[in-house]
C-alpha atoms as a PDB file:
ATOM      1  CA  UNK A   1       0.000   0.000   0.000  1.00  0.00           C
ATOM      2  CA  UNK A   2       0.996   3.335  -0.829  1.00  0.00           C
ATOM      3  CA  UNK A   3       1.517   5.755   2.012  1.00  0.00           C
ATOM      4  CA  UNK A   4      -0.437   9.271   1.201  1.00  0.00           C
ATOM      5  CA  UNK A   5       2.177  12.099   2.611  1.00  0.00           C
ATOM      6  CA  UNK A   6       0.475  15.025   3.950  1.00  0.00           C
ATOM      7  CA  UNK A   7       1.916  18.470   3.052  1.00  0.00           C
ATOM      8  CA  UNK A   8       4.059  20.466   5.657  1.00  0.00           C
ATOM      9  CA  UNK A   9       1.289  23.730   5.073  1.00  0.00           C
ATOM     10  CA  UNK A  10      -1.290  21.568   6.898  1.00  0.00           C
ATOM     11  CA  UNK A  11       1.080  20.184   9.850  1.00  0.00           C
ATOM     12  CA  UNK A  12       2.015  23.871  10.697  1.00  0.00           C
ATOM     13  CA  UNK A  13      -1.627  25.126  10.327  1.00  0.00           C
ATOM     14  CA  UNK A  14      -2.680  22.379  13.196  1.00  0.00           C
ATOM     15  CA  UNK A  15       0.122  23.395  15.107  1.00  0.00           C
ATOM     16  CA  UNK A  16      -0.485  26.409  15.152  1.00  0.00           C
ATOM     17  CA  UNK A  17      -4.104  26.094  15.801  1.00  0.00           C
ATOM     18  CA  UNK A  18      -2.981  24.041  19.313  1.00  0.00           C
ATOM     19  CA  UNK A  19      -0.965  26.527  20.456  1.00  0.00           C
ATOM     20  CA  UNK A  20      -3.448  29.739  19.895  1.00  0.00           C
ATOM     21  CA  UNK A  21      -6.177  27.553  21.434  1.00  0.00           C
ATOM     22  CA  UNK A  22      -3.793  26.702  24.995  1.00  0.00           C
ATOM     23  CA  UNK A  23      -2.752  30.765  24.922  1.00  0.00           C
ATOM     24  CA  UNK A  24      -6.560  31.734  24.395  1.00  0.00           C
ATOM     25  CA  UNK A  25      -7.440  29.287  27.528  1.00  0.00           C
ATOM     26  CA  UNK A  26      -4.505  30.464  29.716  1.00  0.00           C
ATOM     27  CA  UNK A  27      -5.528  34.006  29.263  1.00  0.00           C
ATOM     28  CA  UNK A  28      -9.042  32.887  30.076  1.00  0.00           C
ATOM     29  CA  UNK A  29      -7.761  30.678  33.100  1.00  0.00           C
ATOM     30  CA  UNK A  30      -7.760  33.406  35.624  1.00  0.00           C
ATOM     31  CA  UNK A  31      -7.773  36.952  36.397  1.00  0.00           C
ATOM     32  CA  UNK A  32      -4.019  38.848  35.261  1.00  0.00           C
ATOM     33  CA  UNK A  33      -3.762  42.406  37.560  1.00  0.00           C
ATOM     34  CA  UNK A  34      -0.997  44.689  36.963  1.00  0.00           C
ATOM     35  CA  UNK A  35      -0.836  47.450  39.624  1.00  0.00           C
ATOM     36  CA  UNK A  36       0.724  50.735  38.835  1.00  0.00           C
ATOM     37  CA  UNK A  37       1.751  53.877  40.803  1.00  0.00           C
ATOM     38  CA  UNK A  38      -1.657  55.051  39.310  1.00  0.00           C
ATOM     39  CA  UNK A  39      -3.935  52.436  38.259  1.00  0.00           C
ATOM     40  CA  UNK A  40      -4.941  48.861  38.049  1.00  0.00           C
ATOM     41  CA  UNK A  41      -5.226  46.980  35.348  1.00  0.00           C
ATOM     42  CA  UNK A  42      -6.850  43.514  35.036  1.00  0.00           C
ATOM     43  CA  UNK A  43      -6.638  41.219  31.956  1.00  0.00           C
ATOM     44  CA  UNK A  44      -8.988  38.325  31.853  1.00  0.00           C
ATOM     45  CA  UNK A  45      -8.997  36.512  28.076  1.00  0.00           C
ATOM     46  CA  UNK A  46     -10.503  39.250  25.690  1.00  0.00           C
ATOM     47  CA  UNK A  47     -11.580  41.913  28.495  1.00  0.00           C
ATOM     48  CA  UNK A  48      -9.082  44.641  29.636  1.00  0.00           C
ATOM     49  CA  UNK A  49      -9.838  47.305  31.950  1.00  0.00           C
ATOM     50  CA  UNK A  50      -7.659  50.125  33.490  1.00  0.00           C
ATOM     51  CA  UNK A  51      -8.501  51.440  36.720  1.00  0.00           C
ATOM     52  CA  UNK A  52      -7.587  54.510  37.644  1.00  0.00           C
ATOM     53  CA  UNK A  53      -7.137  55.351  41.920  1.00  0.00           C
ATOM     54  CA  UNK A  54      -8.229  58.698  41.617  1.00  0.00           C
ATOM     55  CA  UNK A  55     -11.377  57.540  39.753  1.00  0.00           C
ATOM     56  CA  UNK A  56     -12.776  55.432  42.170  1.00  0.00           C
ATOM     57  CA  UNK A  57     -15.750  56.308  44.350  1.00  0.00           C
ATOM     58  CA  UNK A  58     -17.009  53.707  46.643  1.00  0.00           C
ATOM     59  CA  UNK A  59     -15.136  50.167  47.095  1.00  0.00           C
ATOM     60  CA  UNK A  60     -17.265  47.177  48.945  1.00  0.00           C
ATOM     61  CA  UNK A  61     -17.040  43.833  49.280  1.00  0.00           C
ATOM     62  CA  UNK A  62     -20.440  41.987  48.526  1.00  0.00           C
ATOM     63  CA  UNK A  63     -21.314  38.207  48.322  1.00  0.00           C
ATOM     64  CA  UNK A  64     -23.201  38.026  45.851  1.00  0.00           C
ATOM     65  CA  UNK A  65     -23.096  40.147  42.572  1.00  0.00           C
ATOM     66  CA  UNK A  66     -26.882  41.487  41.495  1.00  0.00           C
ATOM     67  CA  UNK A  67     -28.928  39.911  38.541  1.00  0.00           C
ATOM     68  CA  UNK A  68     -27.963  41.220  35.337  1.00  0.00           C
ATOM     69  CA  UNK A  69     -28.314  40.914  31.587  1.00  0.00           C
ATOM     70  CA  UNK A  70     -25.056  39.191  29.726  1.00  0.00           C
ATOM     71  CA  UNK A  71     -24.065  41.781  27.017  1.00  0.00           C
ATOM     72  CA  UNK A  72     -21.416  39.320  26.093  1.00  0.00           C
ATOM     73  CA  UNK A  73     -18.803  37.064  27.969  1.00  0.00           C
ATOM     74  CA  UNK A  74     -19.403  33.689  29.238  1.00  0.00           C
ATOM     75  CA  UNK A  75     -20.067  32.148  32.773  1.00  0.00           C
ATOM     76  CA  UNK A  76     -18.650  28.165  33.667  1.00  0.00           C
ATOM     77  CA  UNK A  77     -18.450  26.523  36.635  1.00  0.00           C
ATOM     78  CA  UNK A  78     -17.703  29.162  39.276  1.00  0.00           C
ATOM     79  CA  UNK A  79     -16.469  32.086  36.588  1.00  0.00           C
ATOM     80  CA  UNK A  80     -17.857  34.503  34.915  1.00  0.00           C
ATOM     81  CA  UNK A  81     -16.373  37.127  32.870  1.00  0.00           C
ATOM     82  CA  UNK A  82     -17.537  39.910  30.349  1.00  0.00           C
ATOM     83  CA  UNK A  83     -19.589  42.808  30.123  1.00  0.00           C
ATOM     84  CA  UNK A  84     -22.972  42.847  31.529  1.00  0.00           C
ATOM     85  CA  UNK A  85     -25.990  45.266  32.203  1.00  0.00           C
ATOM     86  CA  UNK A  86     -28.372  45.254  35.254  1.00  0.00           C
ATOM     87  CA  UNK A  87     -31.908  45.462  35.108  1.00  0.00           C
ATOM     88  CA  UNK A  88     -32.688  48.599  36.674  1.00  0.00           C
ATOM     89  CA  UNK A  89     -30.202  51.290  34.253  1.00  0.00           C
ATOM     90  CA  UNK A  90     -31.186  49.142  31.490  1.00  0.00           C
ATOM     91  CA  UNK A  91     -32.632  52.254  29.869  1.00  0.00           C
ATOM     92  CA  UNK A  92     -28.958  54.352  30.993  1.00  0.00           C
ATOM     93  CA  UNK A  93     -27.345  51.344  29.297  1.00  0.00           C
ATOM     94  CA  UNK A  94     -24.429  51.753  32.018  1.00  0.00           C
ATOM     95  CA  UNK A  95     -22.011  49.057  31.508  1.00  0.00           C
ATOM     96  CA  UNK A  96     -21.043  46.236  34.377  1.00  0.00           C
ATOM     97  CA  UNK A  97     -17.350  44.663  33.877  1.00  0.00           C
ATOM     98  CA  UNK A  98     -17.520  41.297  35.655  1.00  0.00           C
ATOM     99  CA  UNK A  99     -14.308  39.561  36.450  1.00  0.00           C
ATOM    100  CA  UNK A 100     -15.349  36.812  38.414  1.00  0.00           C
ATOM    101  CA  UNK A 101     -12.821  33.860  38.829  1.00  0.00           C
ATOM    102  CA  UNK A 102     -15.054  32.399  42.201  1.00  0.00           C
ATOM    103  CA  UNK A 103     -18.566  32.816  42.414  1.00  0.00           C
ATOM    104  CA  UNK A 104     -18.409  31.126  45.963  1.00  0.00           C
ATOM    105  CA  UNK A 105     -16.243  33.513  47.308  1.00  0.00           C
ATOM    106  CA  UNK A 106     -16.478  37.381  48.020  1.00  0.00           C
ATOM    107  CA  UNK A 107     -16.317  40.107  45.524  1.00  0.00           C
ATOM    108  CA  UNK A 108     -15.066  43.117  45.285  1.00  0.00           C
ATOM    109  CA  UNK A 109     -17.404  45.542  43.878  1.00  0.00           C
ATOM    110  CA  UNK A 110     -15.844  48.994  42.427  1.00  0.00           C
ATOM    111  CA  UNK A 111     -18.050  52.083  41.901  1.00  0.00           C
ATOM    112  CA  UNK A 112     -16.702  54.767  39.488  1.00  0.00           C
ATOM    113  CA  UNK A 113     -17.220  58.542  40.052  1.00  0.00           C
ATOM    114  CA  UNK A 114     -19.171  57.897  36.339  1.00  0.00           C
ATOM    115  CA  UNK A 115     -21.250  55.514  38.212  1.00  0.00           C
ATOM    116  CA  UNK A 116     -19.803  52.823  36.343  1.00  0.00           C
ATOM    117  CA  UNK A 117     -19.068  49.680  38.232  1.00  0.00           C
ATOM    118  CA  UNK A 118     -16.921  46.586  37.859  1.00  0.00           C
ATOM    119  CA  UNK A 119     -16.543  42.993  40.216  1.00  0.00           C
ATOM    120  CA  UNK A 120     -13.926  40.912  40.522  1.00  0.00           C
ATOM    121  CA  UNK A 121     -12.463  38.506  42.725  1.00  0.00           C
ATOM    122  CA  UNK A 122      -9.074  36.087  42.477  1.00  0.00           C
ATOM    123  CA  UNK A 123      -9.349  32.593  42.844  1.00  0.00           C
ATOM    124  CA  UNK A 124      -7.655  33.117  46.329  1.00  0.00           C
ATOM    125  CA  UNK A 125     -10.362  34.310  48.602  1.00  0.00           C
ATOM    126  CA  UNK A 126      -7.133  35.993  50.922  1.00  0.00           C
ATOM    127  CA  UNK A 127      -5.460  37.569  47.769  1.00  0.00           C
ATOM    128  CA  UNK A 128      -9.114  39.106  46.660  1.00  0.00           C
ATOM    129  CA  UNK A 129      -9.115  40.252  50.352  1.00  0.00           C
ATOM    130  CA  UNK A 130      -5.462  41.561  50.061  1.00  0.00           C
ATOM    131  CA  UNK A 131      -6.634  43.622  46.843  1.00  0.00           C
ATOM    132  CA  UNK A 132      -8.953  44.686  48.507  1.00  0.00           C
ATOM    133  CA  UNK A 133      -7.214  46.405  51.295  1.00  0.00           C
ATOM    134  CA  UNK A 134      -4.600  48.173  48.821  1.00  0.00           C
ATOM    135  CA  UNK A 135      -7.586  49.344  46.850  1.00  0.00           C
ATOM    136  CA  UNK A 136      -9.072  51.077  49.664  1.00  0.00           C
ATOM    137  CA  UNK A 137      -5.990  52.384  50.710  1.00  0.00           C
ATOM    138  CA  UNK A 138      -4.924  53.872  47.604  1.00  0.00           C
ATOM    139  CA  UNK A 139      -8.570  55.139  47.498  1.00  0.00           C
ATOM    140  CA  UNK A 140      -8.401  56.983  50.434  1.00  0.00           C
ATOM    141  CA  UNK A 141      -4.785  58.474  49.579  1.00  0.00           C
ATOM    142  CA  UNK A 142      -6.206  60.057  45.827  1.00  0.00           C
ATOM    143  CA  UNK A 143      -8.896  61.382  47.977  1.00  0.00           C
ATOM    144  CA  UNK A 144      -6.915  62.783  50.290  1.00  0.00           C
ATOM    145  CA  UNK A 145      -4.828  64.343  47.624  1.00  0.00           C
ATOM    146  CA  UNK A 146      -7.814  65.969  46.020  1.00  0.00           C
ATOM    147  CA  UNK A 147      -9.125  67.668  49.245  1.00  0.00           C
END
């Protein structure tokens, strides 16, 4: 029998197919923060947001985040990430950034001076709870710089 070769084009093409598929999942895998002298930003997969210290209202930590309306974004097991709307400004159309990697665990919930709001939480209920803390504190310090 006569062995059919395949053509090198194809080979790379599925290589590269596996490899864009495992970066795509390990940027998906988890919540990526960056903190800066002046912001935070948070990477999860396709959604990127920058937030700036001196932009930030109100800071909580909730257990539970509201019922809202997926814009787009996707929610498995216990995460949930994307862009969602609640109920209530769904005639404002305000945006909600969720960047949830643990439903089960608390989240922090971050109110803009815009009104604009975002959640997120880290797999690590002490790291979201160590975020937390620096958040607030570098809160409170742009505030107290504006007064």
């Amino acid at each position: 029998m006569a062995t059919k070769k395949r053509h090198w084009l194809w080979n790379m093409l599925a290589i590269i197919t596996v490899i864009v598929c495992v970066l795509v999942l390990s940027a998906h895998f988890k919540n990526w923060t960056k903190v800066k002298p002046d912001q935070l930003q948070i990477l999860s997969g396709f959604y990127y947001k920058e937030i700036k210290y001196s932009d930030l209202d109100s800071i909580l930590m909730v257990e539970r985040i509201p019922p809202m309306e997926r814009l787009n974004g996707f929610s498995a097991f216990d995460k949930g990430k994307g862009i969602y709307r609640e109920f209530k400004d769904s005639l404002t159309d305000k945006k909600v950034y969720v960047f949830v990697d643990n439903f089960s665990n608390q989240k922090i919930r971050l109110v803009k001076k815009d009104a604009s709001q975002l959640f997120v939480n880290l797999k690590d209920s002490t790291e979201t709870a160590d975020l937390f803390r620096f958040l607030h504190t570098k809160m409170e310090e742009s505030t107290a710089l504006n007064q």
